[in-house]
Protein backbone atom coordinates (compact mmCIF):
# COMPACT_ATOMS: atom_id res chain seq x y z
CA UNK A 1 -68.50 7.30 29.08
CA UNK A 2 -65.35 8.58 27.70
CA UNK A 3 -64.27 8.21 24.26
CA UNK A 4 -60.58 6.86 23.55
CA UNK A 5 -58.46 5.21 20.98
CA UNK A 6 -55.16 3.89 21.14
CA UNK A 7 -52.52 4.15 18.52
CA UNK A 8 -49.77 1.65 18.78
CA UNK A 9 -51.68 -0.41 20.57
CA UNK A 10 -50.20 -3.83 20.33
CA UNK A 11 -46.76 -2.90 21.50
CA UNK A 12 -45.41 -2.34 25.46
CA UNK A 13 -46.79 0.83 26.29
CA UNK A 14 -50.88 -0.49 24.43
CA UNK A 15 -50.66 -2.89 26.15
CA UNK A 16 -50.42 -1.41 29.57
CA UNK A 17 -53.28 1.06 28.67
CA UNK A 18 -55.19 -1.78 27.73
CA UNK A 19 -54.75 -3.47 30.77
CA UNK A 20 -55.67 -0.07 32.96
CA UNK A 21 -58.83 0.22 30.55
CA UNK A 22 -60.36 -3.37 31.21
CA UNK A 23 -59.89 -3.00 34.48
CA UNK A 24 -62.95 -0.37 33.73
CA UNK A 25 -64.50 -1.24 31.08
CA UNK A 26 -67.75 0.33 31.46
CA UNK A 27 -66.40 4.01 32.03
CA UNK A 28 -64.92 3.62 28.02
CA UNK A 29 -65.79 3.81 24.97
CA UNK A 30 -62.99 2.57 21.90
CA UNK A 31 -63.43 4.79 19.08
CA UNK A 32 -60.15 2.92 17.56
CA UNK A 33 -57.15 0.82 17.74
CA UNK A 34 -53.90 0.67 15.94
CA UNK A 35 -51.00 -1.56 15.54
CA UNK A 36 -48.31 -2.76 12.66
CA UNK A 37 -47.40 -6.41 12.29
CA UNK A 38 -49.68 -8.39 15.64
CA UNK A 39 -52.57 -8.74 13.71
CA UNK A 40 -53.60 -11.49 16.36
CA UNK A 41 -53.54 -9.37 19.35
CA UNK A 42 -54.94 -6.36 17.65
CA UNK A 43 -57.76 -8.30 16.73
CA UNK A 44 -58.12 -10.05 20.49
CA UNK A 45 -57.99 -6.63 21.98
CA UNK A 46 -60.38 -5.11 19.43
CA UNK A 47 -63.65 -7.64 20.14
CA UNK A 48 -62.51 -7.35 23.67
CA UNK A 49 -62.71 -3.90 23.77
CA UNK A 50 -65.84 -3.57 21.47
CA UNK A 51 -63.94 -0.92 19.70
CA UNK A 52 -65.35 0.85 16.90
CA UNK A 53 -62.08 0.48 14.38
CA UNK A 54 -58.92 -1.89 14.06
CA UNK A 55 -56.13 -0.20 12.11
CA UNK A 56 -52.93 -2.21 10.74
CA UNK A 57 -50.35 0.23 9.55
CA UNK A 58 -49.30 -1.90 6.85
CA UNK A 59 -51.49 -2.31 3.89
CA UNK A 60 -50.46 -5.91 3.47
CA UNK A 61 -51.90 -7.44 6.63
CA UNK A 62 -55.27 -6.13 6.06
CA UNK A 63 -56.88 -9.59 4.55
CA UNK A 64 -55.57 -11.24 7.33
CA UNK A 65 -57.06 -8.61 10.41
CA UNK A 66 -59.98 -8.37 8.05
CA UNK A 67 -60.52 -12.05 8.40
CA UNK A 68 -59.68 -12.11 11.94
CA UNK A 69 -62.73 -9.65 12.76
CA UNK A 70 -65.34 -10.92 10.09
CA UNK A 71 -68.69 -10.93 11.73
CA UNK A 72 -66.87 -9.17 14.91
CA UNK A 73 -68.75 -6.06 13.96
CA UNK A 74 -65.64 -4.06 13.98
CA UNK A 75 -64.16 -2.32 10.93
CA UNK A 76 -60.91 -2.59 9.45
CA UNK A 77 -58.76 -0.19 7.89
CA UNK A 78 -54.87 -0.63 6.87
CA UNK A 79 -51.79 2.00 6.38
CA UNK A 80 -51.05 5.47 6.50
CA UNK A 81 -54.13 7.13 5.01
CA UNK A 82 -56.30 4.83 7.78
CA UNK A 83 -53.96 6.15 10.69
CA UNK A 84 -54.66 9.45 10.12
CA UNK A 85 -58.82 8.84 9.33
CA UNK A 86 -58.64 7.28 12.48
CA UNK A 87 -56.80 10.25 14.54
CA UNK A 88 -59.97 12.17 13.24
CA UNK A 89 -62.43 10.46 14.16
CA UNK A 90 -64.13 12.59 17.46
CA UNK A 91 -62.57 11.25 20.84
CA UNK A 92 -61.87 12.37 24.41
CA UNK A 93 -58.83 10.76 25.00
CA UNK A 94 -55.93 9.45 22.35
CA UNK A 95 -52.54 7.01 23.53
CA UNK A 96 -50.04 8.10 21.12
CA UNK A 97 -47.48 5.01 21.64
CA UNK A 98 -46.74 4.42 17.93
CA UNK A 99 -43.07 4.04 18.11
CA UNK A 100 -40.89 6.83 16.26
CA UNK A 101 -42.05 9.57 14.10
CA UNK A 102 -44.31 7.66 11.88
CA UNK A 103 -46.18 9.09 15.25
CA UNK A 104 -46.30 12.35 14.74
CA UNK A 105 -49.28 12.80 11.83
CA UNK A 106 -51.63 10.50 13.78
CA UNK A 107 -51.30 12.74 17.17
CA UNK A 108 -51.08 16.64 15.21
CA UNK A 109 -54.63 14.88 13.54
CA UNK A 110 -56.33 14.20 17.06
CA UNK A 111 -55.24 17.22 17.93
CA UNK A 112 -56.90 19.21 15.69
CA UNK A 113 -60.11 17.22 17.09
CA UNK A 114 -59.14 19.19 20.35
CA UNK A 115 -58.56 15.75 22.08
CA UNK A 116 -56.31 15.07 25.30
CA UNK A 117 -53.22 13.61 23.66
CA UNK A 118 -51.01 11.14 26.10
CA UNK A 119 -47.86 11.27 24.54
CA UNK A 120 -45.59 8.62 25.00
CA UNK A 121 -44.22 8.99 21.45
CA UNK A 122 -41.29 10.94 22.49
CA UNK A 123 -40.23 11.49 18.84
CA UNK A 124 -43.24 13.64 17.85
CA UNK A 125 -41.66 16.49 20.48
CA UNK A 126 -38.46 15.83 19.34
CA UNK A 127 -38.82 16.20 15.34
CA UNK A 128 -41.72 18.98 15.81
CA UNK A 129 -42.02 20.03 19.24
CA UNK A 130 -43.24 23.88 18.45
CA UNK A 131 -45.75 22.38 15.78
CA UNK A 132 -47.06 19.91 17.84
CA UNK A 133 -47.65 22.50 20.86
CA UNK A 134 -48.96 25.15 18.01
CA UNK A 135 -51.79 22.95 16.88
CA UNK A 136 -52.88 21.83 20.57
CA UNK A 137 -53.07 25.37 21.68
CA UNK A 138 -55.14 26.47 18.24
CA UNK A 139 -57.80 23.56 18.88
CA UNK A 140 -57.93 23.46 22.33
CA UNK A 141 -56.14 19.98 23.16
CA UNK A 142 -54.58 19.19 26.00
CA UNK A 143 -51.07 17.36 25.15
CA UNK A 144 -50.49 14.81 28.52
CA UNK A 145 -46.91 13.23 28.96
CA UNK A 146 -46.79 9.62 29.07
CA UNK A 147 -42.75 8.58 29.61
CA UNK A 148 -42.11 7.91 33.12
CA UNK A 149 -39.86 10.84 33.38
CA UNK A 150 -41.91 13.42 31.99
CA UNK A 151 -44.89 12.37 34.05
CA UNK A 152 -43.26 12.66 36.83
CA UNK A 153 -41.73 16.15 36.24
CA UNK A 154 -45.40 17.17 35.31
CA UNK A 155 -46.63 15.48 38.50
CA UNK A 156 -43.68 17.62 40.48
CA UNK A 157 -44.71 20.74 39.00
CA UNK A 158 -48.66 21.08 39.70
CA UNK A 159 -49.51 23.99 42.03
CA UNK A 160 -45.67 25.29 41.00
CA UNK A 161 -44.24 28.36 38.99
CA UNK A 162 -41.98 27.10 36.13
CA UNK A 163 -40.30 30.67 36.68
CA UNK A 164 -38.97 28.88 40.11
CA UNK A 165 -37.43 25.96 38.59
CA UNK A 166 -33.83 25.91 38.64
CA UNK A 167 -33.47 22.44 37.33
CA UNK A 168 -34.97 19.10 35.91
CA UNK A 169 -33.06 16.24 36.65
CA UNK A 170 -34.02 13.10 34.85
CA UNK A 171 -32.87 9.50 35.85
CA UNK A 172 -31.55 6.70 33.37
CA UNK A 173 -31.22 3.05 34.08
CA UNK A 174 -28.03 3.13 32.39
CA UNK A 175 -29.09 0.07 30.03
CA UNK A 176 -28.10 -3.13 29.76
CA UNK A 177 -24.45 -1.96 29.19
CA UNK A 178 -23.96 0.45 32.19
CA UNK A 179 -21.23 -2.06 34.01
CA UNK A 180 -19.60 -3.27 30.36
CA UNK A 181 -15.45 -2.36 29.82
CA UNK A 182 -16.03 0.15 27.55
CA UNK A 183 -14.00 -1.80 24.96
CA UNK A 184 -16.38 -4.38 25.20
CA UNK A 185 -18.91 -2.48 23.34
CA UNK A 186 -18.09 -2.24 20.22
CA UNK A 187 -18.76 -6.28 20.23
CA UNK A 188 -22.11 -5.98 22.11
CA UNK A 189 -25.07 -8.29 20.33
CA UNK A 190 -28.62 -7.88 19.51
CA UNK A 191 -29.59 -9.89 21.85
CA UNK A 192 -27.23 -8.52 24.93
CA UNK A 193 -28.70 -4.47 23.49
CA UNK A 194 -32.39 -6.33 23.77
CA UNK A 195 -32.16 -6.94 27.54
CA UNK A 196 -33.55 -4.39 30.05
CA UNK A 197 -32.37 -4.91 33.61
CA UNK A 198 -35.55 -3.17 35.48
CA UNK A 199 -38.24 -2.64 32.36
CA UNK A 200 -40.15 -5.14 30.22
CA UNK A 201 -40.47 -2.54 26.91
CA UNK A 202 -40.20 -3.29 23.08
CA UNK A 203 -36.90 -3.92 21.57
CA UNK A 204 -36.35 -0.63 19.91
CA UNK A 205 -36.76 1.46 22.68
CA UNK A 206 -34.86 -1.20 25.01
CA UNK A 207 -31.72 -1.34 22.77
CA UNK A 208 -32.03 2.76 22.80
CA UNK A 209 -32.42 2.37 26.12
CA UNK A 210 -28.53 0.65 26.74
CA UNK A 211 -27.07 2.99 24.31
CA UNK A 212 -28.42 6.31 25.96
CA UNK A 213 -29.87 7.09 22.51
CA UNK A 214 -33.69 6.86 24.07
CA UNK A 215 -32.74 9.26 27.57
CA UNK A 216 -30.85 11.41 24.36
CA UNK A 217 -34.56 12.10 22.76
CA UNK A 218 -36.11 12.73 26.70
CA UNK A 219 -33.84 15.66 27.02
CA UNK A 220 -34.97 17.46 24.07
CA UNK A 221 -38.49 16.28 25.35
CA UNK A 222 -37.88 17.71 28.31
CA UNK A 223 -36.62 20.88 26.99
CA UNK A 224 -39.81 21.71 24.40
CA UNK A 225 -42.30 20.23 26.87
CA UNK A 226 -41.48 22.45 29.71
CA UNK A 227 -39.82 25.55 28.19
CA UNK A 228 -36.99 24.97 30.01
CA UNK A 229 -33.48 25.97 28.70
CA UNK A 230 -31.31 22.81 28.49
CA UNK A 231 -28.28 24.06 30.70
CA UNK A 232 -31.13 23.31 33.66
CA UNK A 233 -31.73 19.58 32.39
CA UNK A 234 -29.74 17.38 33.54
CA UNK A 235 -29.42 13.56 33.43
CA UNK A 236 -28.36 11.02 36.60
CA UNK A 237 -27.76 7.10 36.19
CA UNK A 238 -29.48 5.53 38.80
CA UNK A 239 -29.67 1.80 38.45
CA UNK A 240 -32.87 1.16 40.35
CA UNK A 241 -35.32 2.82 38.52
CA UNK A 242 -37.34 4.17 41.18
CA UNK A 243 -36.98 7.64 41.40
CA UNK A 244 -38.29 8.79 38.07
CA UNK A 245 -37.27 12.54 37.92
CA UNK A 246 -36.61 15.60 40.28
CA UNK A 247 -37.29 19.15 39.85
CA UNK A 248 -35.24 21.64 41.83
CA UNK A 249 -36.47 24.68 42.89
CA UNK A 250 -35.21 27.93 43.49
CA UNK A 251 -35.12 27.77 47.11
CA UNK A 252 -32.66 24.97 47.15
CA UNK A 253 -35.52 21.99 47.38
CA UNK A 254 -35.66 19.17 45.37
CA UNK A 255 -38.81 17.48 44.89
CA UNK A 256 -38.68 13.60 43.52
CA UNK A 257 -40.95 11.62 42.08
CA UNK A 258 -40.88 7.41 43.08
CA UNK A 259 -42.81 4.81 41.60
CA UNK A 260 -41.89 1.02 40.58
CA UNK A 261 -40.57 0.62 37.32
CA UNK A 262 -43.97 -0.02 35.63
CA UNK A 263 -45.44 2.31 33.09
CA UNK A 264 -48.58 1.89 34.01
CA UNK A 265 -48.09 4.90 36.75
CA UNK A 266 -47.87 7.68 34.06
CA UNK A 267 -50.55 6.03 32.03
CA UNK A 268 -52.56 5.52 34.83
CA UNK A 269 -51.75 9.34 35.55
CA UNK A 270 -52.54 10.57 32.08
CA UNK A 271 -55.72 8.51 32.00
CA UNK A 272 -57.28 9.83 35.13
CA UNK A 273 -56.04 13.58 35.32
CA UNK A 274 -56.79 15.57 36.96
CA UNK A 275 -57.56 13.32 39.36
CA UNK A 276 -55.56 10.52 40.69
CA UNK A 277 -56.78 6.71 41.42
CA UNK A 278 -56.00 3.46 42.55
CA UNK A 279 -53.45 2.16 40.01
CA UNK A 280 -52.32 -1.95 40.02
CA UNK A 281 -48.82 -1.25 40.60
CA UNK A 282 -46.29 -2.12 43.21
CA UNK A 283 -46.17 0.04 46.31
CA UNK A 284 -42.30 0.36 47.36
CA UNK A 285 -40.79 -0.74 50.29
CA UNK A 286 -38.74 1.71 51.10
CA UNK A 287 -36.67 -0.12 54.19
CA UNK A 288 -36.00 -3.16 52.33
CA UNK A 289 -34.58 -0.85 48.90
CA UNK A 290 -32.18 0.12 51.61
CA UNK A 291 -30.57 2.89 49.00
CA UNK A 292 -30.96 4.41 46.01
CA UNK A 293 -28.27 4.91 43.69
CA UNK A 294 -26.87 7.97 41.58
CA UNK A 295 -23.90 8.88 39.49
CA UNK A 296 -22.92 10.89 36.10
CA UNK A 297 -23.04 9.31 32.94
CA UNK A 298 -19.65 8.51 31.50
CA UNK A 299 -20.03 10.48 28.03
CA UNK A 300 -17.76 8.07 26.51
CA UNK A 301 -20.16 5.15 27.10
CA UNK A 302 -23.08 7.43 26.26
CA UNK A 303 -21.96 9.97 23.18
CA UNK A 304 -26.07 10.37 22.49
CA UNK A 305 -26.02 12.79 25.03
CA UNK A 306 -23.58 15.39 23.98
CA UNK A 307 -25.46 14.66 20.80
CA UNK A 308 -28.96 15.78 22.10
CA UNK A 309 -27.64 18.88 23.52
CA UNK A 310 -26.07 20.29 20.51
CA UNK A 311 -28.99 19.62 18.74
CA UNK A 312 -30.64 21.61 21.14
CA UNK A 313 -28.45 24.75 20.83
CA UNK A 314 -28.35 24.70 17.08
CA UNK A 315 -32.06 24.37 16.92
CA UNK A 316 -34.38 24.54 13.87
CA UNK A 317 -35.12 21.06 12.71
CA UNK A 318 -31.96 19.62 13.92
CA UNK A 319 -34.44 17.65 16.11
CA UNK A 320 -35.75 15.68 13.35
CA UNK A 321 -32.64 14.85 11.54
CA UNK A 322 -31.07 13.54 14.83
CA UNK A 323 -34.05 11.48 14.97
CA UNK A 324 -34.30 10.19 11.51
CA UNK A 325 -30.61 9.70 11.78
CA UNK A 326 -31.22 7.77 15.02
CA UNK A 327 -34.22 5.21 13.97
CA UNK A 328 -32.54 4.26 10.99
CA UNK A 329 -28.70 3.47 12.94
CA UNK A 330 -31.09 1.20 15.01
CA UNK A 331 -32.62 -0.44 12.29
CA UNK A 332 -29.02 -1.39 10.67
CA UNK A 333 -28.37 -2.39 14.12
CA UNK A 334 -30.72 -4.68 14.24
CA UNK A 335 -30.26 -5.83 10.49
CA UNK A 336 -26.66 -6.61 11.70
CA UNK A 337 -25.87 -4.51 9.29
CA UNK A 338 -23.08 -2.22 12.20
CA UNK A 339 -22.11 -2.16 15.62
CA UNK A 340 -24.08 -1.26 18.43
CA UNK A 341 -21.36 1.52 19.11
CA UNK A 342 -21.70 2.39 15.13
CA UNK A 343 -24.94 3.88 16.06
CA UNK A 344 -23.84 7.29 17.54
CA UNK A 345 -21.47 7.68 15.36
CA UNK A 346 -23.22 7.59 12.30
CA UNK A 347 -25.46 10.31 14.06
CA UNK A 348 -22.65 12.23 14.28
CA UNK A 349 -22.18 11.94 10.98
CA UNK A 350 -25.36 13.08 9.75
CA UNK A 351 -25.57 15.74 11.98
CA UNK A 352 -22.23 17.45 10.73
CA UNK A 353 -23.78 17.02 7.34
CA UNK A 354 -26.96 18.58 7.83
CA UNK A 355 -25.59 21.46 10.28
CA UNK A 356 -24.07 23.15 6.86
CA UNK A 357 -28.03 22.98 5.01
CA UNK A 358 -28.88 25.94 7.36
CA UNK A 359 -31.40 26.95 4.27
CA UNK A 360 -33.29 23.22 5.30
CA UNK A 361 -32.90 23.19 9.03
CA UNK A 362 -33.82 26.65 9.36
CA UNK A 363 -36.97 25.90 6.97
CA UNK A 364 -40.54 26.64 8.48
CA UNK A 365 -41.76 23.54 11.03
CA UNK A 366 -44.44 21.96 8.71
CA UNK A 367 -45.50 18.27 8.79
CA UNK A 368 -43.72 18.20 4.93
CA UNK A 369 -40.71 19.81 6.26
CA UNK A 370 -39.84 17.30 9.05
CA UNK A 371 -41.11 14.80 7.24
CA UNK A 372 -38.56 15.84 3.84
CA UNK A 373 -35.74 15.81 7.01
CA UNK A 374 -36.35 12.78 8.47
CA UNK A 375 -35.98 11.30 4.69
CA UNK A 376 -32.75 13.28 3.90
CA UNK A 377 -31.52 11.82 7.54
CA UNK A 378 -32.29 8.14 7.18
CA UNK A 379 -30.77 8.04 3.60
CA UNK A 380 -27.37 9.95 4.50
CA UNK A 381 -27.32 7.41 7.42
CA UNK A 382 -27.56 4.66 5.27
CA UNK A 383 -24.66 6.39 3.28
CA UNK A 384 -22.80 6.82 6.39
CA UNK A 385 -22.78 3.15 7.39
CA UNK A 386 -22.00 1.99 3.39
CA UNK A 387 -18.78 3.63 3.68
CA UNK A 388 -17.43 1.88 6.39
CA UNK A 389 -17.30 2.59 10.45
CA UNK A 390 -14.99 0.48 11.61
């Protein structure tokens, strides 16, 4: 019986593992859960699960997940101090789906328990890719990817030499705004930015998802995951959703990965590897797809990109301050407090202030460090947008 827990639990990507888990309940056993603000499902999923600990990352709901589980036999722990107790406790197997970098502590702790770590917090690699691949290779974990694209590249490339890879090509929906007049943007509402056309996912990353913001963060995923420079990642819209990735070799081949837009495949994958088994996810029917769709991504519509490439060549930390810089744009997004096209450019912003620290984003990659950026880059956002953007 393998030992897992599952941080972030409550949200899109928990939920899915959950699902995959009591599908098999016998073959696991839950060392711990996590989640924020659904006290009610965490506390559904943790008697149904039998799990050993329920963790609320916000020291306020505890009395209310406390009562929730009374008599359950499961114990209760709330915020920051808990996440990370609960990283350490001894496990075979961690989900790391908290969303942002409030992630990355909780997965460099079950790390250093030498656990498998599925990673479908994207933002850990992104702030502190070299730390977070530094502590798995010091304690003997095993860091998984867990976002459909990465998967799949990972899938493409067992049994191949990264030394033939001539390129990583990684597909985008192209959001809910892909067919919008560009000046139509700047206008765009919550609730338009919180509509996925192929995948049911959580708000933040669906809004991140339309402006190219989330695809952005993949690239410099892709990049510290694989070793691979970033003038051989490239990105492709492609509407459907299907083909997840392709990795082009050498000899001219490309080799794609397909699946149906359900995340449940890389979990599925990341749960079970090395080996593969049946998963409950459509099988496509290739013949009544008809065709599969592909085009460049207008970098007007999309300015995250150009973004997530020069933070790639000026390197250092820049990483974390695009990040910090990015989740909190999205949350005055979604406190109405800009535009949805306000987001990249108070990025921008921040970035062009924090490229002349070179003394801070040339600083050693510590957990204090890119935690001290991401605060200096959510608080000269929030001085970006109280100047004015439009």
């Amino acid at each position: 019986m393998r030992k897992i827990s599952i941080f972030g639990a409550t949200g899109s990507i928990g939920q899915s593992t959950i699902d995959l888990i009591r599908r098999d309940p016998a073959a696991y056993d839950v060392v711990a859960l996590t989640g924020g603000g659904n006290i009610a499902q965490l506390a559904r999923d943790a008697i149904a699960l039998n799990a050993d600990l329920a963790v609320t990352a916000y020291d306020e709901n505890l009395p209310q997940l406390r009562d929730a589980l009374a008599d359950s036999g499961v114990a209760v722990a709330a915020g920051q101090a808990a996440l990370i107790e609960a990283a350490a406790r001894p496990a075979d197997w961690v989900m790391s789906a908290i969303v942002g970098a409030a992630g990355l502590a909780p997965g460099l702790k079950a790390l250093e328990q030498g656990a498998t770590l599925a990673l479908a917090n994207k933002e850990s690699l992104v702030c502190a890719g070299k730390l977070l691949l530094e502590t798995a290779a010091r304690y003997g974990a095993r860091l998984l990817p867990v976002d459909s694209e990465h998967s799949a590249v990972f899938q493409g490339l067992v049994g191949e030499d990264i030394e033939a890879v001539e390129r990583i090509i990684i597909t985008a929906s192209g959001g809910a705004f892909r067919d919008w007049p560009l000046a139509d943007l700047k206008n765009a509402t919550l609730a338009q930015a919180s509509s996925h056309p192929n995948w049911d996912m959580g708000q933040r990353i669906t809004i991140d998802s339309a402006s190219m913001f989330n695809k952005a963060l993949e690239v410099i995923e892709t990049r510290e995951y694989f070793g691979v420079s970033p003038d051989r990642i490239e990105v492709l819209v492609h509407p459907e959703s299907m083909v997840h990735a392709l990795v082009g070799f050498n000899d001219g081949a490309l080799m794609a990965h397909l699946g149906a837009p359900d995340m449940r495949h890389a979990i599925g994958y990341a749960l079970h590897w090395p080996q593969r088994r049946d998963l409950p996810v459509a099988r496509l029917d290739l013949a009544a797809i008809g065709q599969l769709n592909f085009a460049e991504p207008d970098p007007i519509r999309y300015p995250a990109l150009a973004q997530a490439y020069a933070v790639m060549e000026r390197g250092g930390m820049m990483g974390a301050a695009f990040n910090g810089a990015k989740e909190r744009a999205l949350d005055l997004f979604i406190a109405g407090r800009i535009g949805f096209t306000d987001m990249a450019e108070i990025t921008a912003r921040v970035l062009d202030q924090i490229e002349t620290q070179s003394g801070l984003i040339d600083s050693a990659m510590t957990l204090d460090n890119v935690s001290r950026i991401d605060h200096i880059a959510r608080n000269a956002a929030d001085a970006a947008a109280a100047t004015g953007i439009r």
